[in-house]
C-alpha atoms as a PDB file:
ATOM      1  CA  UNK A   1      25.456 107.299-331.485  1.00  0.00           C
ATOM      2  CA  UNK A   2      28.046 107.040-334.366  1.00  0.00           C
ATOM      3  CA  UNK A   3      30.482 105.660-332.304  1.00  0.00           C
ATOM      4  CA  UNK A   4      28.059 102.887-330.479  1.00  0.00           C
ATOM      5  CA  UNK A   5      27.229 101.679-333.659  1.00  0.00           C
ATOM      6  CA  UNK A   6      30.164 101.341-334.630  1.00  0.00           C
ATOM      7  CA  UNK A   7      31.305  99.206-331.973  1.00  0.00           C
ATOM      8  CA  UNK A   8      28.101  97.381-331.753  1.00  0.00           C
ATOM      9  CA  UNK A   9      29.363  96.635-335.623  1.00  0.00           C
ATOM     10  CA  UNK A  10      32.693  95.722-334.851  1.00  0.00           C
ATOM     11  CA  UNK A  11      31.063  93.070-332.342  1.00  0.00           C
ATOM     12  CA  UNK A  12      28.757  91.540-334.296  1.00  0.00           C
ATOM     13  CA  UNK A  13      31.749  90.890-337.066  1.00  0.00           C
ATOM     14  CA  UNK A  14      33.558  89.257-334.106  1.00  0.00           C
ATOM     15  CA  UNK A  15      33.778  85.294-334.108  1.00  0.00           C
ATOM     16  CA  UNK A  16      34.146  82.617-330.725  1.00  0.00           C
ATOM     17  CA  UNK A  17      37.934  81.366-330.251  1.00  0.00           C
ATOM     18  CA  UNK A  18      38.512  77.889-331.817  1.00  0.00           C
ATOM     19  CA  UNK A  19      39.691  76.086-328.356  1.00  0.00           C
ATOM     20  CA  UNK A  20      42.097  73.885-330.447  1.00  0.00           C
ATOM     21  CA  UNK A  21      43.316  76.609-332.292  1.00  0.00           C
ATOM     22  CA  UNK A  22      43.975  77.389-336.628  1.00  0.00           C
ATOM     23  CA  UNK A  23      45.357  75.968-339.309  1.00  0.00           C
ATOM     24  CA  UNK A  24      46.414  79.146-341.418  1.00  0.00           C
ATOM     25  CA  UNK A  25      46.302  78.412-345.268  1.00  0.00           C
ATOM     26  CA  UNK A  26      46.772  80.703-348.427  1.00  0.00           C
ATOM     27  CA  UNK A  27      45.405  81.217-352.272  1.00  0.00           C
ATOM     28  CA  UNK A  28      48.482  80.875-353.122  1.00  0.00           C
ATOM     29  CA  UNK A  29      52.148  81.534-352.108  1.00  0.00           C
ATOM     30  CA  UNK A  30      53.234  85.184-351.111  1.00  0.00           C
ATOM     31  CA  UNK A  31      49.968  86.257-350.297  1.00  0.00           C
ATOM     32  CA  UNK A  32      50.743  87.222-346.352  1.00  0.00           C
ATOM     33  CA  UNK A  33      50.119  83.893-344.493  1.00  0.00           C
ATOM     34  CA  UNK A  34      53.144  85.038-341.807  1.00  0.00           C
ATOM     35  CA  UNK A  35      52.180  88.008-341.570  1.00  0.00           C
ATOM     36  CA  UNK A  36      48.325  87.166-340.594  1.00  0.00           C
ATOM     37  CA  UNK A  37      49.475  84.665-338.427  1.00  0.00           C
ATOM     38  CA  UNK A  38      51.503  87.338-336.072  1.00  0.00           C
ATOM     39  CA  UNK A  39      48.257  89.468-336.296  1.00  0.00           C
ATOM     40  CA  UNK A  40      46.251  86.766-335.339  1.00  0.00           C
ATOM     41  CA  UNK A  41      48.385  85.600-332.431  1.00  0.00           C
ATOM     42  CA  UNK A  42      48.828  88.968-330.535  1.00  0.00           C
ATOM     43  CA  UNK A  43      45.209  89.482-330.817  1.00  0.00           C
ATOM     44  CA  UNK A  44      45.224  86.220-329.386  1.00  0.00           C
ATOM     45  CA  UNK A  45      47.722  86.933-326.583  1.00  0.00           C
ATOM     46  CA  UNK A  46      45.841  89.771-325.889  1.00  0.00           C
ATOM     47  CA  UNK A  47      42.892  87.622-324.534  1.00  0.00           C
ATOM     48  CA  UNK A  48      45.103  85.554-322.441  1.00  0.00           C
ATOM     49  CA  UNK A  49      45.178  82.385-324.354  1.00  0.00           C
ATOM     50  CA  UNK A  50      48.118  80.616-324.359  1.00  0.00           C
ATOM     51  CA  UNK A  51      49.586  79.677-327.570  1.00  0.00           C
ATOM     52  CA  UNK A  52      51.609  77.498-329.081  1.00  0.00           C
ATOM     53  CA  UNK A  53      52.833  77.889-332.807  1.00  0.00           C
ATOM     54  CA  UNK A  54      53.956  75.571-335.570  1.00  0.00           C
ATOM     55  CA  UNK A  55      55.596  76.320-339.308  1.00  0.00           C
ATOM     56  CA  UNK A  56      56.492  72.572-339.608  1.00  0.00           C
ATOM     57  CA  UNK A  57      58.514  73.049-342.361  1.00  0.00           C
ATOM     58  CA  UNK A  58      60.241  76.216-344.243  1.00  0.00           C
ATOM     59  CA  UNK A  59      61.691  76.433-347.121  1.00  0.00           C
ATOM     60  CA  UNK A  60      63.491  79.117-348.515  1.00  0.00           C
ATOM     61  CA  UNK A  61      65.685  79.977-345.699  1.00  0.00           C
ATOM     62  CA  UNK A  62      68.894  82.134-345.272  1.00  0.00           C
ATOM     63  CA  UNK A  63      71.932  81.033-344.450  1.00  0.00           C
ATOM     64  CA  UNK A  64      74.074  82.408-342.087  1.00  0.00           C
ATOM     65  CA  UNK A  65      77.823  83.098-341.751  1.00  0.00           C
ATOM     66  CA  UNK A  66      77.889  79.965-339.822  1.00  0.00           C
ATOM     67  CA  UNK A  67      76.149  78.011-342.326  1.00  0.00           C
ATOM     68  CA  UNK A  68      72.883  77.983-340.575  1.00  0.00           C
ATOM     69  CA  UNK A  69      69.488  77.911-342.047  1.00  0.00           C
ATOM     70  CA  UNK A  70      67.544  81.104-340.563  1.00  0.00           C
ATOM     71  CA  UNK A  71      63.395  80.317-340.893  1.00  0.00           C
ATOM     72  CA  UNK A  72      62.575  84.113-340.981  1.00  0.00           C
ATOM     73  CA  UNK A  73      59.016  83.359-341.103  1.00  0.00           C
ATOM     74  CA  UNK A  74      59.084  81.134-338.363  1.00  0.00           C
ATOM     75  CA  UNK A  75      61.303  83.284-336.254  1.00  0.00           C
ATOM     76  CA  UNK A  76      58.657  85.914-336.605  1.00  0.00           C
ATOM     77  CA  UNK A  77      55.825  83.721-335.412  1.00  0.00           C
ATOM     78  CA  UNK A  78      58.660  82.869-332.223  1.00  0.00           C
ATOM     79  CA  UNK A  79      58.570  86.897-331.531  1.00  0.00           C
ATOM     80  CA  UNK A  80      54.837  87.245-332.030  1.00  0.00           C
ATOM     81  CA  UNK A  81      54.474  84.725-329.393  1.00  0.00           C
ATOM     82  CA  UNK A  82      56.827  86.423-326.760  1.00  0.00           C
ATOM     83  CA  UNK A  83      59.667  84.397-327.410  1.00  0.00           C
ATOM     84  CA  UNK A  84      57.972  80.923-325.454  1.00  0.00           C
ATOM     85  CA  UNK A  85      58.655  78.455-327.719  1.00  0.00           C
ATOM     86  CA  UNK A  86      62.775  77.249-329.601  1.00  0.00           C
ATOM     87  CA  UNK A  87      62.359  77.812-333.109  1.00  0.00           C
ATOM     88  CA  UNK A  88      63.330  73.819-333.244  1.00  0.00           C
ATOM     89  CA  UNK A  89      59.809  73.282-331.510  1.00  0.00           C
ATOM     90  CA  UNK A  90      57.870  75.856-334.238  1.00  0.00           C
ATOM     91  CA  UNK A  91      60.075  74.635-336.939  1.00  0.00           C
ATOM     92  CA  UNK A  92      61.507  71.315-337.054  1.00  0.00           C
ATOM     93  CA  UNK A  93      62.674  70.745-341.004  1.00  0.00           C
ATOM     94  CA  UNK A  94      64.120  73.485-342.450  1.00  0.00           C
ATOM     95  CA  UNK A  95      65.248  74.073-345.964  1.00  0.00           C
ATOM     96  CA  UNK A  96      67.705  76.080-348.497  1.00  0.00           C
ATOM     97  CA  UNK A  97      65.634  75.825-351.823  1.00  0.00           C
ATOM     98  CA  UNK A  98      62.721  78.644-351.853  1.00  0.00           C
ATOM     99  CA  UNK A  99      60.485  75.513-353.649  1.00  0.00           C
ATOM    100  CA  UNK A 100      57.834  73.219-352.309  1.00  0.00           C
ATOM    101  CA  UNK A 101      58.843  71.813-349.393  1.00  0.00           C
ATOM    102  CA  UNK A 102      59.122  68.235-350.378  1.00  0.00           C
ATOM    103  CA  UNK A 103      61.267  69.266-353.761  1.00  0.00           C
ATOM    104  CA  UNK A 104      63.382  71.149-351.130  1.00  0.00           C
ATOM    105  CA  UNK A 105      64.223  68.312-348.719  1.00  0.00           C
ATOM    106  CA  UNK A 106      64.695  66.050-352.036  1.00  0.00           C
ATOM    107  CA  UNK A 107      67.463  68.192-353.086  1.00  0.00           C
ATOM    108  CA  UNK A 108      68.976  67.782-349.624  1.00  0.00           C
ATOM    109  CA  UNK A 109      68.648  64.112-349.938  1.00  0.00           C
ATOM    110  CA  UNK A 110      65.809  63.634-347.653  1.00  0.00           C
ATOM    111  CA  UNK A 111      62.399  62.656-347.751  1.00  0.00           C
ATOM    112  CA  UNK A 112      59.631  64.394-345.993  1.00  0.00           C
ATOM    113  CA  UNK A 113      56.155  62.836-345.165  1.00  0.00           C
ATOM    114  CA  UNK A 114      53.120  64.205-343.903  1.00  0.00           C
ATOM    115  CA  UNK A 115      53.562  61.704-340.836  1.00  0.00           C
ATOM    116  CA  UNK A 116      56.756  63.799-339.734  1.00  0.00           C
ATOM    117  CA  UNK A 117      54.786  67.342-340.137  1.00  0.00           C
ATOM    118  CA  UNK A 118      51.945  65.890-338.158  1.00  0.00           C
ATOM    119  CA  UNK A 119      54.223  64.813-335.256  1.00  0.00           C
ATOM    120  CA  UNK A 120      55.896  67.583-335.254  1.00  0.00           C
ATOM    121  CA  UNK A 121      52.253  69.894-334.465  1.00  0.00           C
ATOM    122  CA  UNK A 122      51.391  67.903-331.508  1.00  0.00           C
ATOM    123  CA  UNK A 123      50.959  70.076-328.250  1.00  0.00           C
ATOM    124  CA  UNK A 124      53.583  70.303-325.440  1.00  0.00           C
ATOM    125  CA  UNK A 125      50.874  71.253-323.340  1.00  0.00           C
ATOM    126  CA  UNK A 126      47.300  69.815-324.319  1.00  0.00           C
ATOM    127  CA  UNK A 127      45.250  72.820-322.884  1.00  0.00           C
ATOM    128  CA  UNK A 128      46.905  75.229-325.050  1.00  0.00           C
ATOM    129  CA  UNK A 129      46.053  76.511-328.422  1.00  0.00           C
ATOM    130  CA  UNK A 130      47.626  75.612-331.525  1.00  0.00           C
ATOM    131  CA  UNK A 131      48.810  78.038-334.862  1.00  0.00           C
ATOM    132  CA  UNK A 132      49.956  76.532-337.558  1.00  0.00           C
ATOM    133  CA  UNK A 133      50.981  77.780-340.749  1.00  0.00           C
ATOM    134  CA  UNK A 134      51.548  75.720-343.651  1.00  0.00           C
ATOM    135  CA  UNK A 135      53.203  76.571-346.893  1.00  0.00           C
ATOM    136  CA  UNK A 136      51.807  78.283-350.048  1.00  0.00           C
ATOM    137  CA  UNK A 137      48.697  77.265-350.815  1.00  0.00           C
ATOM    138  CA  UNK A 138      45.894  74.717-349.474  1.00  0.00           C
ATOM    139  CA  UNK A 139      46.677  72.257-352.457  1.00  0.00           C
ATOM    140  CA  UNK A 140      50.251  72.959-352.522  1.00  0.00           C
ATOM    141  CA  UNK A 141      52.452  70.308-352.143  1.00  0.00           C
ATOM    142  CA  UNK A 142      54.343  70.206-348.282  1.00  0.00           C
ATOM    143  CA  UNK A 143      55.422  66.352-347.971  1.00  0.00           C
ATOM    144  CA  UNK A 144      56.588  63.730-350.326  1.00  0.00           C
ATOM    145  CA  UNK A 145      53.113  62.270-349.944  1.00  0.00           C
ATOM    146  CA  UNK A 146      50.614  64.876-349.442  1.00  0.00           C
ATOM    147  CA  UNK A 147      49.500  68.403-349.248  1.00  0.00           C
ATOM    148  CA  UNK A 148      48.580  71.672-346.863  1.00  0.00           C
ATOM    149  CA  UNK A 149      45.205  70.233-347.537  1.00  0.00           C
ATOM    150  CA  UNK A 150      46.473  67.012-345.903  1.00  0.00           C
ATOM    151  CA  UNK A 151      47.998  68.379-343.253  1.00  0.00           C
ATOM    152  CA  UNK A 152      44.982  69.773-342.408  1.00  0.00           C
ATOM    153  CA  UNK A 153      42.562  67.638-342.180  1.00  0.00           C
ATOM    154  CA  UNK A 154      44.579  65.732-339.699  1.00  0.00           C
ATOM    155  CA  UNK A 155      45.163  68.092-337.321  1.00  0.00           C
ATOM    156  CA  UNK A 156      41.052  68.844-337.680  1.00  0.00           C
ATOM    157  CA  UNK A 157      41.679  72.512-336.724  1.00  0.00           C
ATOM    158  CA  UNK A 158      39.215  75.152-337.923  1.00  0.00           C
ATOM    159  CA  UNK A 159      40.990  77.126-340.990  1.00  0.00           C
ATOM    160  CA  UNK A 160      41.978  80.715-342.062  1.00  0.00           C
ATOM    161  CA  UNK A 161      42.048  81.375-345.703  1.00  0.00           C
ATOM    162  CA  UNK A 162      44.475  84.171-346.450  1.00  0.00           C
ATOM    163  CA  UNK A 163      44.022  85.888-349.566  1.00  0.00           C
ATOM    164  CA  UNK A 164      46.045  88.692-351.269  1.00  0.00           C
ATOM    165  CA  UNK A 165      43.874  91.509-352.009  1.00  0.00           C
ATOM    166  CA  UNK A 166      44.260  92.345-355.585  1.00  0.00           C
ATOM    167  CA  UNK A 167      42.470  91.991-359.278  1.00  0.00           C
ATOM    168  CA  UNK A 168      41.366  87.828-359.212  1.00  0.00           C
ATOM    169  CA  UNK A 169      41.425  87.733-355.635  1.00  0.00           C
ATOM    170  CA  UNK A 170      37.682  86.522-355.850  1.00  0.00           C
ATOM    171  CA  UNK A 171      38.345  83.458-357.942  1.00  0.00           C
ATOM    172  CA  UNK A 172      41.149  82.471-356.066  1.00  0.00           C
ATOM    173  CA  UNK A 173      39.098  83.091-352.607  1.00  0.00           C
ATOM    174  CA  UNK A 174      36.066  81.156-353.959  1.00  0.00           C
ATOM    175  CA  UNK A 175      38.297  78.486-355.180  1.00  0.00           C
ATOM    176  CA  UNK A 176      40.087  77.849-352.188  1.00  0.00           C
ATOM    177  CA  UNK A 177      36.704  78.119-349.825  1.00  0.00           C
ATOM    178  CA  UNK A 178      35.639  75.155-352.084  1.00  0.00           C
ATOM    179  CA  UNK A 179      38.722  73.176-351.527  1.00  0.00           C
ATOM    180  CA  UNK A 180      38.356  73.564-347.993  1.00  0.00           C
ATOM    181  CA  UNK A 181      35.015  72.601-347.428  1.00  0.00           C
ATOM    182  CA  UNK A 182      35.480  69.553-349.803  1.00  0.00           C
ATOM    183  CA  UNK A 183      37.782  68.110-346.769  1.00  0.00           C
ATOM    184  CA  UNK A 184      34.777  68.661-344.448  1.00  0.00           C
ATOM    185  CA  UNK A 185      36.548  71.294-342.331  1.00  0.00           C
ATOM    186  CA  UNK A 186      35.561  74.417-340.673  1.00  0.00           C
ATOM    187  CA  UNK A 187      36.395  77.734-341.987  1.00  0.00           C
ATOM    188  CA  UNK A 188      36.704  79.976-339.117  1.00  0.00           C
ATOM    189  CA  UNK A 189      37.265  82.959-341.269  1.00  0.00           C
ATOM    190  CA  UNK A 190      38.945  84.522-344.831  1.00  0.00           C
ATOM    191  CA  UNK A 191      41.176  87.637-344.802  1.00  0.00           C
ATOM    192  CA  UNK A 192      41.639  89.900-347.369  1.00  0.00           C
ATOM    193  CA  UNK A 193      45.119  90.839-346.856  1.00  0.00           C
ATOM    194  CA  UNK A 194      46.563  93.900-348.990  1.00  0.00           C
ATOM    195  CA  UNK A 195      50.450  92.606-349.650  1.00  0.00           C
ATOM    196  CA  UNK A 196      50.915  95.794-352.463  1.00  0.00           C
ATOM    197  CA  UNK A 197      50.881  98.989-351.178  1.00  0.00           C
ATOM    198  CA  UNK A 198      48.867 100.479-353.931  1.00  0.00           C
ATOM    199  CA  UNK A 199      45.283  99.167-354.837  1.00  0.00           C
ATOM    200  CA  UNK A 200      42.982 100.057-357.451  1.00  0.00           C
ATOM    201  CA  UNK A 201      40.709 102.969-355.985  1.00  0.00           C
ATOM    202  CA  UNK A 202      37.196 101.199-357.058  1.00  0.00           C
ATOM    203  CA  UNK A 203      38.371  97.719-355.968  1.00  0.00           C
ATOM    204  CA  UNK A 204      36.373  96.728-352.757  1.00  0.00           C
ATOM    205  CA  UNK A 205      37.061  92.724-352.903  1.00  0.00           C
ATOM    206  CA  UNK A 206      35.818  92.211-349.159  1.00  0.00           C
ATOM    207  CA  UNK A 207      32.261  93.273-349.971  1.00  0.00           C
ATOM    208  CA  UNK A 208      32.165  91.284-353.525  1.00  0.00           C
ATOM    209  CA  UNK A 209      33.146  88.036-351.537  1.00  0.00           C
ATOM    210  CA  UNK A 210      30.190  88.556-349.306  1.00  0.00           C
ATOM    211  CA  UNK A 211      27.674  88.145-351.632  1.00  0.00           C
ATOM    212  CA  UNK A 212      29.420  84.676-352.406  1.00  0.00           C
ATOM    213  CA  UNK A 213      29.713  83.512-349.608  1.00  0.00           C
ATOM    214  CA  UNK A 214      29.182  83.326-345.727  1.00  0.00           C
ATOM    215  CA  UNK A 215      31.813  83.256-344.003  1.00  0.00           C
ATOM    216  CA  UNK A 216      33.380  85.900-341.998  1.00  0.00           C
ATOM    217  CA  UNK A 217      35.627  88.163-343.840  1.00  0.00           C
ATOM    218  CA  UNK A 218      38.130  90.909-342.543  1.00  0.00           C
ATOM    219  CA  UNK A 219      40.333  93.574-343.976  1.00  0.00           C
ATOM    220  CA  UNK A 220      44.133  93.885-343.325  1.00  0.00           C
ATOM    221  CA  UNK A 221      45.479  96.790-344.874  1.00  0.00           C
ATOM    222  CA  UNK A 222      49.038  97.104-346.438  1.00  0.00           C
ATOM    223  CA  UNK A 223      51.605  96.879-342.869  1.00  0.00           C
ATOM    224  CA  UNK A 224      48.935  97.701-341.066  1.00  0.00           C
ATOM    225  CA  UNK A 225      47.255  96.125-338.075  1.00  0.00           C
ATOM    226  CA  UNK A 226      44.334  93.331-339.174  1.00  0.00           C
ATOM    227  CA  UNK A 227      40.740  94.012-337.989  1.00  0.00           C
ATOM    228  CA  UNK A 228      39.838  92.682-334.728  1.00  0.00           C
ATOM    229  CA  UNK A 229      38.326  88.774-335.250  1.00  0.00           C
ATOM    230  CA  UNK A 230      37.765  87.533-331.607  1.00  0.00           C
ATOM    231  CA  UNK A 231      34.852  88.270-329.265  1.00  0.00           C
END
């Protein structure tokens, strides 16, 4: 009986697939976003829906011996997603300074708008699914003239709030749950994701948030696989 409730549990905390797919948003920078994102794709892929996936911009990149700018986030979301899509496609504008994407392209004397970011998330194929991460957080700057926020209310795609699982995590959660509904958008779900390795013992931020709020909220533990979402 243990074990059927369980699962009977796990279902009920499952949600219904967004048909047009996720706009994948963060607290703040360095909480996890990439990382999500490939969890959230393969449990995609898992159910057969075809994907496509978008980091329209990166900053911060490596450089190789060529003199290449490497988007290691956005070559990760290329490998979650079996290898379908050119990183050009998932990541069009690429940059060397690990800043705010339009302070990045400024110092490489160009000028980034939202316009550009939104072309480059349209579909190749308008039955698929679209991931897209953006950069830092929902009110963080990503074009000369506008913000994640931005971003996403244009594309109209049903957001994921990733939040680092530490000490604050609930004002920054609640925080950005109120940005996001200010735009009028759907919040498909908020994940607790544990970037540090070690957490305090007593700290259970998951079940705090739930009694502000309610929206579905999972648990992904430090490297470890996230909690299954999708029914």
């Amino acid at each position: 009986m243990l074990v059927v409730d369980r699962l009977l549990a796990q279902n009920d905390a499952m949600i219904s697939i967004h048909p047009a797919g996720y706009f994948i948003t963060g607290s703040d920078t360095d909480v996890g976003k990439t990382y999500i994102a490939c969890e959230l794709i393969r449990q995609l892929r898992n159910l057969d829906i075809k994907l496509e996936t978008r980091k329209p911009v990166e900053s911060g990149c490596s450089i190789d011996k060529s003199g290449e700018l490497i988007p290691v986030d956005a070559l990760k979301l290329q490998a979650a997603n079996n290898n379908l899509e050119t990183i050009e496609r998932i990541v069009p504008y690429r940059f060397k300074a690990a800043l705010a994407p339009p302070r990045a392209a400024a110092l490489e004397g160009c000028s980034l708008q939202i316009a550009d970011l939104l072309n480059a998330c349209s579909l190749d194929k308008y039955k698929h699914t679209l991931i897209v991460e953006g950069a830092g957080g929902f009110y963080s700057p990503l074009a000369q003239n506008g913000l994640n926020a931005d971003l996403a209310s244009l594309l109209q795609l049903a957001v994921i709030i990733v939040i680092n699982d530490r000490i604050g995590a609930l004002n920054q959660a609640l925080m950005t749950i109120q940005a996001v509904e200010s735009r009028h958008l759907i919040i498909a779900a908020i994940i607790m994701n544990q970037v540090n390795e070690e957490i305090e013992n007593d700290m259970d931020n998951s079940e705090d948030l739930r009694s502000q709020c309610a929206y579905p909220i999972y648990r992904c533990r430090h490297n470890q696989k996230l909690e299954v979402m999708f029914a």
